[in-house]
N, C-alpha and C. Protein backbone atom coordinates (compact mmCIF):
# COMPACT_ATOMS: atom_id res chain seq x y z
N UNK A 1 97.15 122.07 76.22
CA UNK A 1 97.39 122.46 74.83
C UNK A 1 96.88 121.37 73.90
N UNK A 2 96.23 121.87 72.52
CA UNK A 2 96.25 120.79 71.72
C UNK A 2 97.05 119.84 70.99
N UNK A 3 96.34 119.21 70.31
CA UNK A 3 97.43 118.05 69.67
C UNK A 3 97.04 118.16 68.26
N UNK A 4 97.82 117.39 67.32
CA UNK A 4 97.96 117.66 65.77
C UNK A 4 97.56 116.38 65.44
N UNK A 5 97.05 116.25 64.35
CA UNK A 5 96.02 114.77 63.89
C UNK A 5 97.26 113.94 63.64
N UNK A 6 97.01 112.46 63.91
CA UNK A 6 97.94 111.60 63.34
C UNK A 6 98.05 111.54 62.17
N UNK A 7 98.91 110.82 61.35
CA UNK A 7 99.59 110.60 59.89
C UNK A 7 98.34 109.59 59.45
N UNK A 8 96.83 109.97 59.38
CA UNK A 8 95.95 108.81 58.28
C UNK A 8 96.18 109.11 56.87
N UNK A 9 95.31 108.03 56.10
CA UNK A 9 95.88 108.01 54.84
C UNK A 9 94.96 109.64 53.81
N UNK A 10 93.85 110.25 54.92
CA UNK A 10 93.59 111.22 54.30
C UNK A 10 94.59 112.53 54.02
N UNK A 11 95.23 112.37 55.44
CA UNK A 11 96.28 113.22 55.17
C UNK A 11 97.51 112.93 54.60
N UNK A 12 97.90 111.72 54.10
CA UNK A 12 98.94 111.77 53.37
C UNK A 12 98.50 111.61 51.83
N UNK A 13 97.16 111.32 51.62
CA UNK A 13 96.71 112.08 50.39
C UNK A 13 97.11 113.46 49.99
N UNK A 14 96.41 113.80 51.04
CA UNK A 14 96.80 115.77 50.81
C UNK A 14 97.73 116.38 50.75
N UNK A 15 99.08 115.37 51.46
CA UNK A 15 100.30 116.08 51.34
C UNK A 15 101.00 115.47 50.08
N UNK A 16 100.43 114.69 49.45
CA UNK A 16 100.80 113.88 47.95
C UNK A 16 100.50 114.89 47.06
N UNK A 17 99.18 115.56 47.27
CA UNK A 17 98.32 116.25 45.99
C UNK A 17 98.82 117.73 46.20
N UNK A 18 99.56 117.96 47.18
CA UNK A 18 99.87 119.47 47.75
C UNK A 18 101.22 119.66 46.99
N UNK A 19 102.26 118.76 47.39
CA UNK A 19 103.38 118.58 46.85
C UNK A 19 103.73 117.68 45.29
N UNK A 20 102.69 117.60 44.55
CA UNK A 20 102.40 116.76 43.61
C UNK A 20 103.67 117.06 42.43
N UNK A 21 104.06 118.35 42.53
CA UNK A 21 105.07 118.48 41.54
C UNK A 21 106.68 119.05 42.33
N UNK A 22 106.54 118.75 43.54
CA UNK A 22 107.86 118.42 44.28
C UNK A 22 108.01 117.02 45.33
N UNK A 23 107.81 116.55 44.60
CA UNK A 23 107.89 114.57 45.25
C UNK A 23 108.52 114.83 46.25
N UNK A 24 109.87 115.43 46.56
CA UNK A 24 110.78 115.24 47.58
C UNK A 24 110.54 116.04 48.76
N UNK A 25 109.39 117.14 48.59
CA UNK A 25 108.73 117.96 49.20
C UNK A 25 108.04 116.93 49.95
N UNK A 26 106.87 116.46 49.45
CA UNK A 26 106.26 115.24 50.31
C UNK A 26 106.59 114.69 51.06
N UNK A 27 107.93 113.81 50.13
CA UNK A 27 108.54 112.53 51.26
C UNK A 27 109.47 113.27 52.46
N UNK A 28 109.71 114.31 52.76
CA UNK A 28 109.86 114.85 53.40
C UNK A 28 109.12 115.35 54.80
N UNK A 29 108.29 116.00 54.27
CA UNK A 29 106.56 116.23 54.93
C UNK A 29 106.51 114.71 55.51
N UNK A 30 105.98 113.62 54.87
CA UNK A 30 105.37 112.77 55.68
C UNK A 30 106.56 111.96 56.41
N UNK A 31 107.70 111.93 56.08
CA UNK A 31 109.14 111.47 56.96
C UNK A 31 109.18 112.48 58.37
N UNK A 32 108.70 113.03 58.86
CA UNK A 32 108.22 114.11 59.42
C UNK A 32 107.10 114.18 60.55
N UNK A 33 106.50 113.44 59.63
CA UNK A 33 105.14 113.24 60.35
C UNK A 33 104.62 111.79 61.42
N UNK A 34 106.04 111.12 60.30
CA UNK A 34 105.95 109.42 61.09
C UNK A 34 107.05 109.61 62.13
N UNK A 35 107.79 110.35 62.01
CA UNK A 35 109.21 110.17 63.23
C UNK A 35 108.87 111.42 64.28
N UNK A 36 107.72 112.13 63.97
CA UNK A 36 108.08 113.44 65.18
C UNK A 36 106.19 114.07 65.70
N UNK A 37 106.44 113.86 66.95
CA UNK A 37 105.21 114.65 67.32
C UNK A 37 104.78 115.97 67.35
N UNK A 38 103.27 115.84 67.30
CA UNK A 38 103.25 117.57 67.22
C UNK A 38 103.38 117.68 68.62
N UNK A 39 103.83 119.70 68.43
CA UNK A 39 104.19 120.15 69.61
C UNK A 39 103.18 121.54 69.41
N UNK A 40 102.33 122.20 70.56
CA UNK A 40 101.91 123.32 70.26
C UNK A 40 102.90 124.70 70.73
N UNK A 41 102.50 125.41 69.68
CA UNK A 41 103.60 126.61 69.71
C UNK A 41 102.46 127.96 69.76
N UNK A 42 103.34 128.89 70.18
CA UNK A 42 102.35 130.31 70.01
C UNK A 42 103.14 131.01 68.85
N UNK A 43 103.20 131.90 67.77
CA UNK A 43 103.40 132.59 66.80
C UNK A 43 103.06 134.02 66.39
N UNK A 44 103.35 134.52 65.76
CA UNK A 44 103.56 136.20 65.17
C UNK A 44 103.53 135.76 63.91
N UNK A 45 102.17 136.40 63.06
CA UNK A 45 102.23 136.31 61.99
C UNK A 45 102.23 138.05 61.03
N UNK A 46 102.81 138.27 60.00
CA UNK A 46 103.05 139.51 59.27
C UNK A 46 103.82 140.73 59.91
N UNK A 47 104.67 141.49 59.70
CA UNK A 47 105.42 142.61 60.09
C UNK A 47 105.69 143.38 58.37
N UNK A 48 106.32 144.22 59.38
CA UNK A 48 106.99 145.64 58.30
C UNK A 48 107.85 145.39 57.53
N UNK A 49 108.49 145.47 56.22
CA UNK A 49 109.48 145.34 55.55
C UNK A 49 109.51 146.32 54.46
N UNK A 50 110.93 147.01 54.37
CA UNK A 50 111.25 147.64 53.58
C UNK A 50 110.97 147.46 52.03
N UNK A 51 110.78 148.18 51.31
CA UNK A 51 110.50 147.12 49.81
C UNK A 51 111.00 148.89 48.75
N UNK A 52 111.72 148.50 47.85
CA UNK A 52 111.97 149.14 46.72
C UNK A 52 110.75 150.46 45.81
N UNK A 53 110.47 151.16 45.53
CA UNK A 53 109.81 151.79 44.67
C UNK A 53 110.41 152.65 43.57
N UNK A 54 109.85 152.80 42.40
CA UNK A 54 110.32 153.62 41.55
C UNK A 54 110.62 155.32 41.83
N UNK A 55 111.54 156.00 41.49
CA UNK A 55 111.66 157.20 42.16
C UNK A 55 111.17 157.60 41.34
N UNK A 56 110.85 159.15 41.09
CA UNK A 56 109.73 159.92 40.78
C UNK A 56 110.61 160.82 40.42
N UNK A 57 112.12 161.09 40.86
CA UNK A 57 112.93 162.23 40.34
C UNK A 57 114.43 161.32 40.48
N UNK A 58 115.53 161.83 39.80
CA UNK A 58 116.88 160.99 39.89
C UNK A 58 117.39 161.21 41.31
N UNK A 59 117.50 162.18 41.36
CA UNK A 59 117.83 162.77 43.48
C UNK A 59 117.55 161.34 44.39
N UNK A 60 116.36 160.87 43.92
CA UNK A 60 115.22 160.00 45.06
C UNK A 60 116.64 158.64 45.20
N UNK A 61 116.83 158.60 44.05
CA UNK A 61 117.81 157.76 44.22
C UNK A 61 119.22 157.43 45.09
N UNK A 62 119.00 158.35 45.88
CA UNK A 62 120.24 158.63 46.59
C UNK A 62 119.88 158.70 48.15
N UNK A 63 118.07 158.69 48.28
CA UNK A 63 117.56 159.09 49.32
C UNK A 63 116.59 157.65 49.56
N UNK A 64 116.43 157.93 51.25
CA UNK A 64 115.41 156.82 51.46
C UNK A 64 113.84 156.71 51.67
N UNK A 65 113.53 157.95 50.44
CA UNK A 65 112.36 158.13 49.97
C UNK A 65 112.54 157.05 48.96
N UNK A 66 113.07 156.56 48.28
CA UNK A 66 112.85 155.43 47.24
C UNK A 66 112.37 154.16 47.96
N UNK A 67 112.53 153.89 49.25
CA UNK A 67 111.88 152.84 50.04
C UNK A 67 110.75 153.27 50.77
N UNK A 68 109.65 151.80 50.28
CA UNK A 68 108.64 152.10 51.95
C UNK A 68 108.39 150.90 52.50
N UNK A 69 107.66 150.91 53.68
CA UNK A 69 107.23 149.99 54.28
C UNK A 69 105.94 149.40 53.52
N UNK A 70 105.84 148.07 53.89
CA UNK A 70 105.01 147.45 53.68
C UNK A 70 104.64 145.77 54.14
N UNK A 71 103.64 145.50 54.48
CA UNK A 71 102.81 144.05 55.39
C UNK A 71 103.58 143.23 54.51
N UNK A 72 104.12 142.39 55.27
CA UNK A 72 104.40 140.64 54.85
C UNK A 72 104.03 139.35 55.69
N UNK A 73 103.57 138.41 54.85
CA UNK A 73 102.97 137.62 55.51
C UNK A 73 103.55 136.80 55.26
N UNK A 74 104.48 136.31 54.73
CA UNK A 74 104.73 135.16 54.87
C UNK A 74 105.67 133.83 55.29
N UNK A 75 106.28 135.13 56.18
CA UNK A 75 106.76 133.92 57.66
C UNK A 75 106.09 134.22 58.63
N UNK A 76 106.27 133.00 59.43
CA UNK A 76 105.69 133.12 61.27
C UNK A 76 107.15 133.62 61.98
N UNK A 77 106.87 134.14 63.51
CA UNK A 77 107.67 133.90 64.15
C UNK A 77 107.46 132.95 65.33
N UNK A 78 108.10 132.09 65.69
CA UNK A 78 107.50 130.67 66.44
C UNK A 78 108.46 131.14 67.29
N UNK A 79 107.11 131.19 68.60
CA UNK A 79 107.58 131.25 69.95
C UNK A 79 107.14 130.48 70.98
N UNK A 80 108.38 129.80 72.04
CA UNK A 80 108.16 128.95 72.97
C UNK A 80 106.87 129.44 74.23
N UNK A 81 105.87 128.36 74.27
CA UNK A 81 104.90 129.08 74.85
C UNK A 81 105.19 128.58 76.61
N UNK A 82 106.17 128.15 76.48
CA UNK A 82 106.37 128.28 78.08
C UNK A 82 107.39 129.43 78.69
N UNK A 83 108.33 129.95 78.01
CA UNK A 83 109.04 130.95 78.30
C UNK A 83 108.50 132.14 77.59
N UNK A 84 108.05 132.14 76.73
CA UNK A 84 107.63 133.24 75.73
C UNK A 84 108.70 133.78 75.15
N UNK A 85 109.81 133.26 74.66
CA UNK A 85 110.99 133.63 74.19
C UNK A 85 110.44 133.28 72.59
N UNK A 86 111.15 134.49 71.64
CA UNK A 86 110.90 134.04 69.96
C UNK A 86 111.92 132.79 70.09
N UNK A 87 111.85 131.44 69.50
CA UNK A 87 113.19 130.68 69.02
C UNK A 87 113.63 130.62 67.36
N UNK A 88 112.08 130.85 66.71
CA UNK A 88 112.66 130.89 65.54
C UNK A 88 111.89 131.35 63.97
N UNK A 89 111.77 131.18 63.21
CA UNK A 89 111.07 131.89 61.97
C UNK A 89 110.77 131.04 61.23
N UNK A 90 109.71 130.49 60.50
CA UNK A 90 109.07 129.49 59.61
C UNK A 90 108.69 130.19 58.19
N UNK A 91 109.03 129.83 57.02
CA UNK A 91 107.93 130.37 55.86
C UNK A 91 106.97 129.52 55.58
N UNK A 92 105.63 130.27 55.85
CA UNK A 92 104.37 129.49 55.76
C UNK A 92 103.63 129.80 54.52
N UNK A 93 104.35 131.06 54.03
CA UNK A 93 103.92 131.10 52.64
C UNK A 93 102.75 132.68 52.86
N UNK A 94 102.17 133.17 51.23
CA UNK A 94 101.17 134.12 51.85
C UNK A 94 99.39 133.44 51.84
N UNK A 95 99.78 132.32 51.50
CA UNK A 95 98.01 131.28 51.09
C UNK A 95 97.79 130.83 52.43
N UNK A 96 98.61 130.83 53.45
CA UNK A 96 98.62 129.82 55.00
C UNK A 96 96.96 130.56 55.57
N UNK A 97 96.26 129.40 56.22
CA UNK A 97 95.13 130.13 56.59
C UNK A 97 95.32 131.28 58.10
N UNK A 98 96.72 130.82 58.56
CA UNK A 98 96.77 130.76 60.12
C UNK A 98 96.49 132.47 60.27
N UNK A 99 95.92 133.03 61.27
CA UNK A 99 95.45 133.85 61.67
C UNK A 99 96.43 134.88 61.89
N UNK A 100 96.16 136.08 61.64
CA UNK A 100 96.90 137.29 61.74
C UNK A 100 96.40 138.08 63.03
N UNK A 101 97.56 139.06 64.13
CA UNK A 101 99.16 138.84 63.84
C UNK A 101 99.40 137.55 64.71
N UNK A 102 98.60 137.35 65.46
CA UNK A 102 99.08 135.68 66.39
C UNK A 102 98.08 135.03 66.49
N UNK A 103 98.98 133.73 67.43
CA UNK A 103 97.74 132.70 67.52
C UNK A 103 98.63 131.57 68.06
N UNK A 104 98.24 130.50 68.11
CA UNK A 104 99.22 128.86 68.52
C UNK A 104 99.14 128.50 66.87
N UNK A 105 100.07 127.27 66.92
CA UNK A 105 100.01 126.50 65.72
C UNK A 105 101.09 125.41 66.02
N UNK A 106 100.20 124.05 65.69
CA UNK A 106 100.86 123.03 65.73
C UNK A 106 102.04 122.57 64.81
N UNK A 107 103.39 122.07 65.54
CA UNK A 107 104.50 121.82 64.99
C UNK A 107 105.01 120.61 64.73
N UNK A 108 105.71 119.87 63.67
CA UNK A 108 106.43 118.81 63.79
C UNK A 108 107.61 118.68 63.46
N UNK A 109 108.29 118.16 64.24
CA UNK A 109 109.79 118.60 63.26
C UNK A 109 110.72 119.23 64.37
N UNK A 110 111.71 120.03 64.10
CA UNK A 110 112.39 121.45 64.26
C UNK A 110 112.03 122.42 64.06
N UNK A 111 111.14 123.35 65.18
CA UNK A 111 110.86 124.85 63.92
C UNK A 111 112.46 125.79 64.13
N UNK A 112 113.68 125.11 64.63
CA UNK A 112 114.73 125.71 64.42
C UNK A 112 114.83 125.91 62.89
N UNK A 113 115.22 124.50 61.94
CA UNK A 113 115.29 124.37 60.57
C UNK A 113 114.28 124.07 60.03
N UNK A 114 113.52 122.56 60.14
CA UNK A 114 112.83 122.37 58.85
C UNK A 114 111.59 121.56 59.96
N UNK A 115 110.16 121.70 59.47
CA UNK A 115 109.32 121.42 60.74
C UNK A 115 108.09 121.19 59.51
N UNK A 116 106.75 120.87 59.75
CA UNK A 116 105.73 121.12 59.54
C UNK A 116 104.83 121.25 60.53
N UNK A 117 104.15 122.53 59.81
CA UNK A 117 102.72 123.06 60.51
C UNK A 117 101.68 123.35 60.38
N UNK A 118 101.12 123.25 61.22
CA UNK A 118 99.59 123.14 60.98
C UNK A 118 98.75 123.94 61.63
N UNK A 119 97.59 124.48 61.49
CA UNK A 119 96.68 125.62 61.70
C UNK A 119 95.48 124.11 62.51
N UNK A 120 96.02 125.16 63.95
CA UNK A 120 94.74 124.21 65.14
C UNK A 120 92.96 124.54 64.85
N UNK A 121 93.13 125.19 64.27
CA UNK A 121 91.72 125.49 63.78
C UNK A 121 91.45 124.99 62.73
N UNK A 122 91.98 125.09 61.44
CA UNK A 122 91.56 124.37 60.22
C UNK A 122 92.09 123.17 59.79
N UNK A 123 93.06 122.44 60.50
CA UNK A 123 93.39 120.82 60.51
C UNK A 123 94.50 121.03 59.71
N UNK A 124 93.88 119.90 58.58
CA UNK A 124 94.57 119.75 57.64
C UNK A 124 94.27 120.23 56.28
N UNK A 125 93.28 121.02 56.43
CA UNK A 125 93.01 122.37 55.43
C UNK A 125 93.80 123.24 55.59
N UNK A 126 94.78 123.67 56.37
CA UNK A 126 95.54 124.40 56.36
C UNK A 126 97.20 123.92 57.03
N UNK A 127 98.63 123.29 56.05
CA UNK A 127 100.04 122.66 56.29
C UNK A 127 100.43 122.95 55.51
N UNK A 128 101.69 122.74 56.02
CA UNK A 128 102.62 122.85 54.54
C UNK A 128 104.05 122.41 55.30
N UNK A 129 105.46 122.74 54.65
CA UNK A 129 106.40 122.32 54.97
C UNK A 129 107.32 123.67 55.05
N UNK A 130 108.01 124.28 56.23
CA UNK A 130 108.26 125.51 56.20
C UNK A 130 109.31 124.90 56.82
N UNK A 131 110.86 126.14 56.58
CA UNK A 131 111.84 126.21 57.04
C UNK A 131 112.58 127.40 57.41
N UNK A 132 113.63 127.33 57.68
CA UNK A 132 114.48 128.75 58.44
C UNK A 132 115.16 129.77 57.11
N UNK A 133 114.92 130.46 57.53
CA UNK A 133 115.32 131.64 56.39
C UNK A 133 117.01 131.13 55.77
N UNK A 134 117.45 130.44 56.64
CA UNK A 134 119.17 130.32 56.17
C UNK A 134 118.83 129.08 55.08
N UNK A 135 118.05 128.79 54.79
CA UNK A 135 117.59 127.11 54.68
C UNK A 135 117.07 127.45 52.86
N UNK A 136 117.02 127.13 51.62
CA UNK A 136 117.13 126.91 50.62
C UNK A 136 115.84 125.89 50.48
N UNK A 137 114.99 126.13 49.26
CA UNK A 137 113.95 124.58 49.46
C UNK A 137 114.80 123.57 48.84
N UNK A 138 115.77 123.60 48.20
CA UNK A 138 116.69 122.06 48.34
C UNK A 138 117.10 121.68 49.92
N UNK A 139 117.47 122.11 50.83
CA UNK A 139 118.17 121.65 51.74
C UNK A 139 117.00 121.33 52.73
N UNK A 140 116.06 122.58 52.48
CA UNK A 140 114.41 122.08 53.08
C UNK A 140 114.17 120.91 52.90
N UNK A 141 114.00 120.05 51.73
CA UNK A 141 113.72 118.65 51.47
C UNK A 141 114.65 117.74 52.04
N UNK A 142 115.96 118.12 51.29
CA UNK A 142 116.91 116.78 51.83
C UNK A 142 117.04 116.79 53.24
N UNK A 143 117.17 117.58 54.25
CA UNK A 143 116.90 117.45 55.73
C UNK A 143 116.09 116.87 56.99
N UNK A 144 115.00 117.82 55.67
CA UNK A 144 113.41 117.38 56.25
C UNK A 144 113.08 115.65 55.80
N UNK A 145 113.81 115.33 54.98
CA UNK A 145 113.80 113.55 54.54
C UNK A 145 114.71 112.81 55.93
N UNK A 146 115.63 114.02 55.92
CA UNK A 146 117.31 112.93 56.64
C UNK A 146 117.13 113.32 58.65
N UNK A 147 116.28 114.25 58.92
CA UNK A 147 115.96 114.46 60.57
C UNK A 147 115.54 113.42 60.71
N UNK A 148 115.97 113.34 62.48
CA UNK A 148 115.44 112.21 63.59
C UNK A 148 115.46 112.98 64.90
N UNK A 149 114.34 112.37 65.39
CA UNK A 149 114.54 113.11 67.17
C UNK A 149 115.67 113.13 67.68
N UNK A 150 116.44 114.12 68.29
CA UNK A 150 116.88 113.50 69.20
C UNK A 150 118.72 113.61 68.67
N UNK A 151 118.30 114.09 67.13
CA UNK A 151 119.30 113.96 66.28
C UNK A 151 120.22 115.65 65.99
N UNK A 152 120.77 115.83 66.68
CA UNK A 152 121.28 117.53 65.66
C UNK A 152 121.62 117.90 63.89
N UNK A 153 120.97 118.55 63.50
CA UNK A 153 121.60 119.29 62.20
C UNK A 153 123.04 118.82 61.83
N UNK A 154 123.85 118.74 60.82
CA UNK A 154 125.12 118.25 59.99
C UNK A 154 125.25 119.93 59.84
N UNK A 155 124.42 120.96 59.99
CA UNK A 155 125.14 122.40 59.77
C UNK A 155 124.90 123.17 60.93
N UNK A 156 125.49 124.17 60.85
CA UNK A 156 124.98 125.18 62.46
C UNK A 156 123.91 125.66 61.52
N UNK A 157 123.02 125.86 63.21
CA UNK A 157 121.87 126.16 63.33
C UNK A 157 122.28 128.18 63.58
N UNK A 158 122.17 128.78 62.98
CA UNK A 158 122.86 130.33 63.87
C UNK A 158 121.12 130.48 64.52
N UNK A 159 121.71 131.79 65.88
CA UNK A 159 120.56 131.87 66.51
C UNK A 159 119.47 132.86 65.91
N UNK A 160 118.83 132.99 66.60
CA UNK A 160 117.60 133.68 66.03
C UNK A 160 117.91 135.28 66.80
N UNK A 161 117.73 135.81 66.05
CA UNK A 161 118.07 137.37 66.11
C UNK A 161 117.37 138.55 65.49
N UNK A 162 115.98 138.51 64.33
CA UNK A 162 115.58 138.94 63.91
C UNK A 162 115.72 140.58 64.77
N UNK A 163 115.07 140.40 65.87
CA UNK A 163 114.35 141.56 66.26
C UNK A 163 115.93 142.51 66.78
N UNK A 164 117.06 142.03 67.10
CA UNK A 164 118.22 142.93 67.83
C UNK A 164 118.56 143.37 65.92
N UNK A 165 118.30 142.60 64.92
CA UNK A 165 119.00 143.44 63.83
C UNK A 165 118.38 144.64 63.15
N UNK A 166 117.23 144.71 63.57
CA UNK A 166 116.33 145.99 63.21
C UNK A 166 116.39 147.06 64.61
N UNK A 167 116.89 146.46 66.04
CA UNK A 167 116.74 147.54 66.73
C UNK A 167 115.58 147.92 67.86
N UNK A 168 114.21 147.13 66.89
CA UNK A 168 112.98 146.74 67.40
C UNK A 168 112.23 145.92 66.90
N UNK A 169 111.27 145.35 67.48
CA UNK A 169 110.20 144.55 66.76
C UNK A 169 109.64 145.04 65.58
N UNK A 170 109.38 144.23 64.55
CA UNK A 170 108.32 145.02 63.30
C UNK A 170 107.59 144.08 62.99
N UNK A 171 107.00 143.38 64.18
CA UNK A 171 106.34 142.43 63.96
C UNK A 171 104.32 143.42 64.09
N UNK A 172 103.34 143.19 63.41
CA UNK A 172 102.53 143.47 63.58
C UNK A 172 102.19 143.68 64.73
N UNK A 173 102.25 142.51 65.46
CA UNK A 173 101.69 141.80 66.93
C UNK A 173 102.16 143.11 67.57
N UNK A 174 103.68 143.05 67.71
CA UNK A 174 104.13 144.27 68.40
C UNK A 174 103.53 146.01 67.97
N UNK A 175 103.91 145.43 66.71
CA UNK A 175 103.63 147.10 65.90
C UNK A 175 102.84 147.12 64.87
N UNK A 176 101.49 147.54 65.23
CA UNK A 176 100.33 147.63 64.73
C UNK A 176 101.10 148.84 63.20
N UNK A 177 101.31 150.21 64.02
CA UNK A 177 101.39 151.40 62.97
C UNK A 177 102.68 151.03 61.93
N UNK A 178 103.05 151.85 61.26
CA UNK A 178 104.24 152.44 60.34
C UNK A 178 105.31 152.40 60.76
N UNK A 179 106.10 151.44 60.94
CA UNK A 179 107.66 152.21 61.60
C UNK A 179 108.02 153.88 61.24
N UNK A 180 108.79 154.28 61.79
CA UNK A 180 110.06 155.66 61.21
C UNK A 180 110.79 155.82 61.54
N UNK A 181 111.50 156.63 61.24
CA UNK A 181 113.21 156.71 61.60
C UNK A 181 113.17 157.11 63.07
N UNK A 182 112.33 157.75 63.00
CA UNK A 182 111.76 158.43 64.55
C UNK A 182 112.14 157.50 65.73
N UNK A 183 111.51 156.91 65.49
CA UNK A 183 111.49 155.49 66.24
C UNK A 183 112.73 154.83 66.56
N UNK A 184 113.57 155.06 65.36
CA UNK A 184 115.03 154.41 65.57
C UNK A 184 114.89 152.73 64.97
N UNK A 185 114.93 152.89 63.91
CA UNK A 185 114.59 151.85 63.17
C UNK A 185 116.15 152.52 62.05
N UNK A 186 116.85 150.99 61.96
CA UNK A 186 117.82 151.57 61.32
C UNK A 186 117.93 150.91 59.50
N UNK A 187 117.83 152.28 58.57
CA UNK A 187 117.83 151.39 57.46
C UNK A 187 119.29 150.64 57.04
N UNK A 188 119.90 151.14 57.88
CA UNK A 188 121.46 150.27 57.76
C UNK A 188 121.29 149.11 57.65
N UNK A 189 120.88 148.68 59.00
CA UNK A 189 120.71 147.62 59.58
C UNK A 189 120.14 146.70 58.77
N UNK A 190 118.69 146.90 58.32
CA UNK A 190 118.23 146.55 56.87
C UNK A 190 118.82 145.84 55.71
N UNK A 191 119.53 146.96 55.13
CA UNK A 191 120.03 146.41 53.84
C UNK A 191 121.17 145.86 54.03
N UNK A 192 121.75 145.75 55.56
CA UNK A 192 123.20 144.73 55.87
C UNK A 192 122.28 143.17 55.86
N UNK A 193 121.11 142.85 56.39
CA UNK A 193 120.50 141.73 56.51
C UNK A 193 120.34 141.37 55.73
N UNK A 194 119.64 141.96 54.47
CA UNK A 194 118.68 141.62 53.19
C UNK A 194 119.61 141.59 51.89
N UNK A 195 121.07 142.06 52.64
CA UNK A 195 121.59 141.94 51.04
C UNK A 195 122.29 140.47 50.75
N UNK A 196 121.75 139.41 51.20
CA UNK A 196 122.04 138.47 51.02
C UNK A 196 121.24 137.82 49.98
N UNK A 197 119.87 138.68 49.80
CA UNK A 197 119.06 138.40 48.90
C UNK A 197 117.40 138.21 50.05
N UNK A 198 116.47 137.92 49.46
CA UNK A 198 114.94 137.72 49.40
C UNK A 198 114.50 136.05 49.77
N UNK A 199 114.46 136.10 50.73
CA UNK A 199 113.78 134.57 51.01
C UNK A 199 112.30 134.65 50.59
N UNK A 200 112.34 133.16 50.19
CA UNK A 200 110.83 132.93 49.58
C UNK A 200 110.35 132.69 48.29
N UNK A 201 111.63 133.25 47.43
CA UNK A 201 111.26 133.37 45.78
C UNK A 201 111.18 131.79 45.58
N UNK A 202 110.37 131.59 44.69
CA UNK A 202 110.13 130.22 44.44
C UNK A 202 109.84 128.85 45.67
N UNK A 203 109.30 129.37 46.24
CA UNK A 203 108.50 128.59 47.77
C UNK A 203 107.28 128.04 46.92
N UNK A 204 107.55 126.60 47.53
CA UNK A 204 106.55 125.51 46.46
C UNK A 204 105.14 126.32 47.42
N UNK A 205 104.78 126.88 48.53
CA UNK A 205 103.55 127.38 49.18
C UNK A 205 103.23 129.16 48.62
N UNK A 206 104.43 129.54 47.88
CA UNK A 206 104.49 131.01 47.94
C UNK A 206 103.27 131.61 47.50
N UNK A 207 102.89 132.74 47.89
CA UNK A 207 102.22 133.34 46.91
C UNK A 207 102.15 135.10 46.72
């Protein structure tokens, strides 16, 4: 497997000029980069997600014709490439160059909580600083500053479960087509997950 470039001063340029208007974003990133090696990982990039539309009649409102599916890109799912087990979910943002629906991608960090990664193909043209959906970009920084090898989290880590709360995969990789009910895809299930709110809004990488 490959390896991830060391911490030179080109790249901590880039993660200066990347994070230029979240300082703590940076010192984070490169606290990161000096205490933890890369690790190569395999990944799932874009799946299905429910998303809101305007109804067209008042009825619709009551029905789950007011929802459709639609591509999101912008978490990974990071999976151990020796067991092939998912362990966990990264937001890489929708600008990340990394390749759709999979591929490897180099890790540093935790990709439980707070990690940086990098695209084995485009270096350091393509990083950023991604964390776990439970994870806030305040707690992203102060963590990603306060980790050490070797060290556990000050919060639980809960496990990774994406795919048992939908029922099935809606990961591209897996599922190229459209979900449907057909299928057994539950919109319950859905809006019990998501009503906690929308990860991602205001992601210093978002787009």
């Amino acid at each position: 497997m490959g390896e991830g470039p060391a911490l030179t001063p080109e790249l901590e340029a880039k993660v200066r000029k990347m994070y230029r208007r979240w300082p703590q974003s940076a010192e984070a990133t490169l606290s990161i980069l000096r205490h933890f090696p890369w690790r190569e990982f395999l990944y799932k990039r874009g799946r299905w997600e429910r998303t809101a539309t305007p109804p067209q009649k008042f009825w619709k409102w009551f029905s789950d014709d007011t929802h459709e599916w639609t591509r999101e890109y912008r978490n990974i799912q990071v999976i151990d490439p020796d067991s092939g087990q998912a362990i966990s979910e990264l937001y890489v943002g929708n600008f990340a160059k990394l390749e759709r629906p999979r591929g490897r991608v180099w890790i540093a960090g935790d990709p439980r909580t707070v990690a940086v990664w990098m695209s084995p193909k485009d270096g350091i043209d393509d990083f950023g600083l991604g964390s776990a959906r439970f994870l806030d970009d305040k707690a992203e920084a102060e963590y990603g500053l306060a980790m050490r090898p070797g060290v556990e989290p000050p919060f639980p880590v809960p496990p990774y479960d994406w795919d048992l709360r939908y029922g099935g995969s809606l990961w591209l990789a897996d599922r190229p087509t459209k979900p449907t009910r057909e299928d057994g895809y539950d919109w319950d299930d859905w809006k019990e997950f998501h009503g906690e709110g929308t990860r991602g809004k205001g992601k210093k990488n978002s787009g």
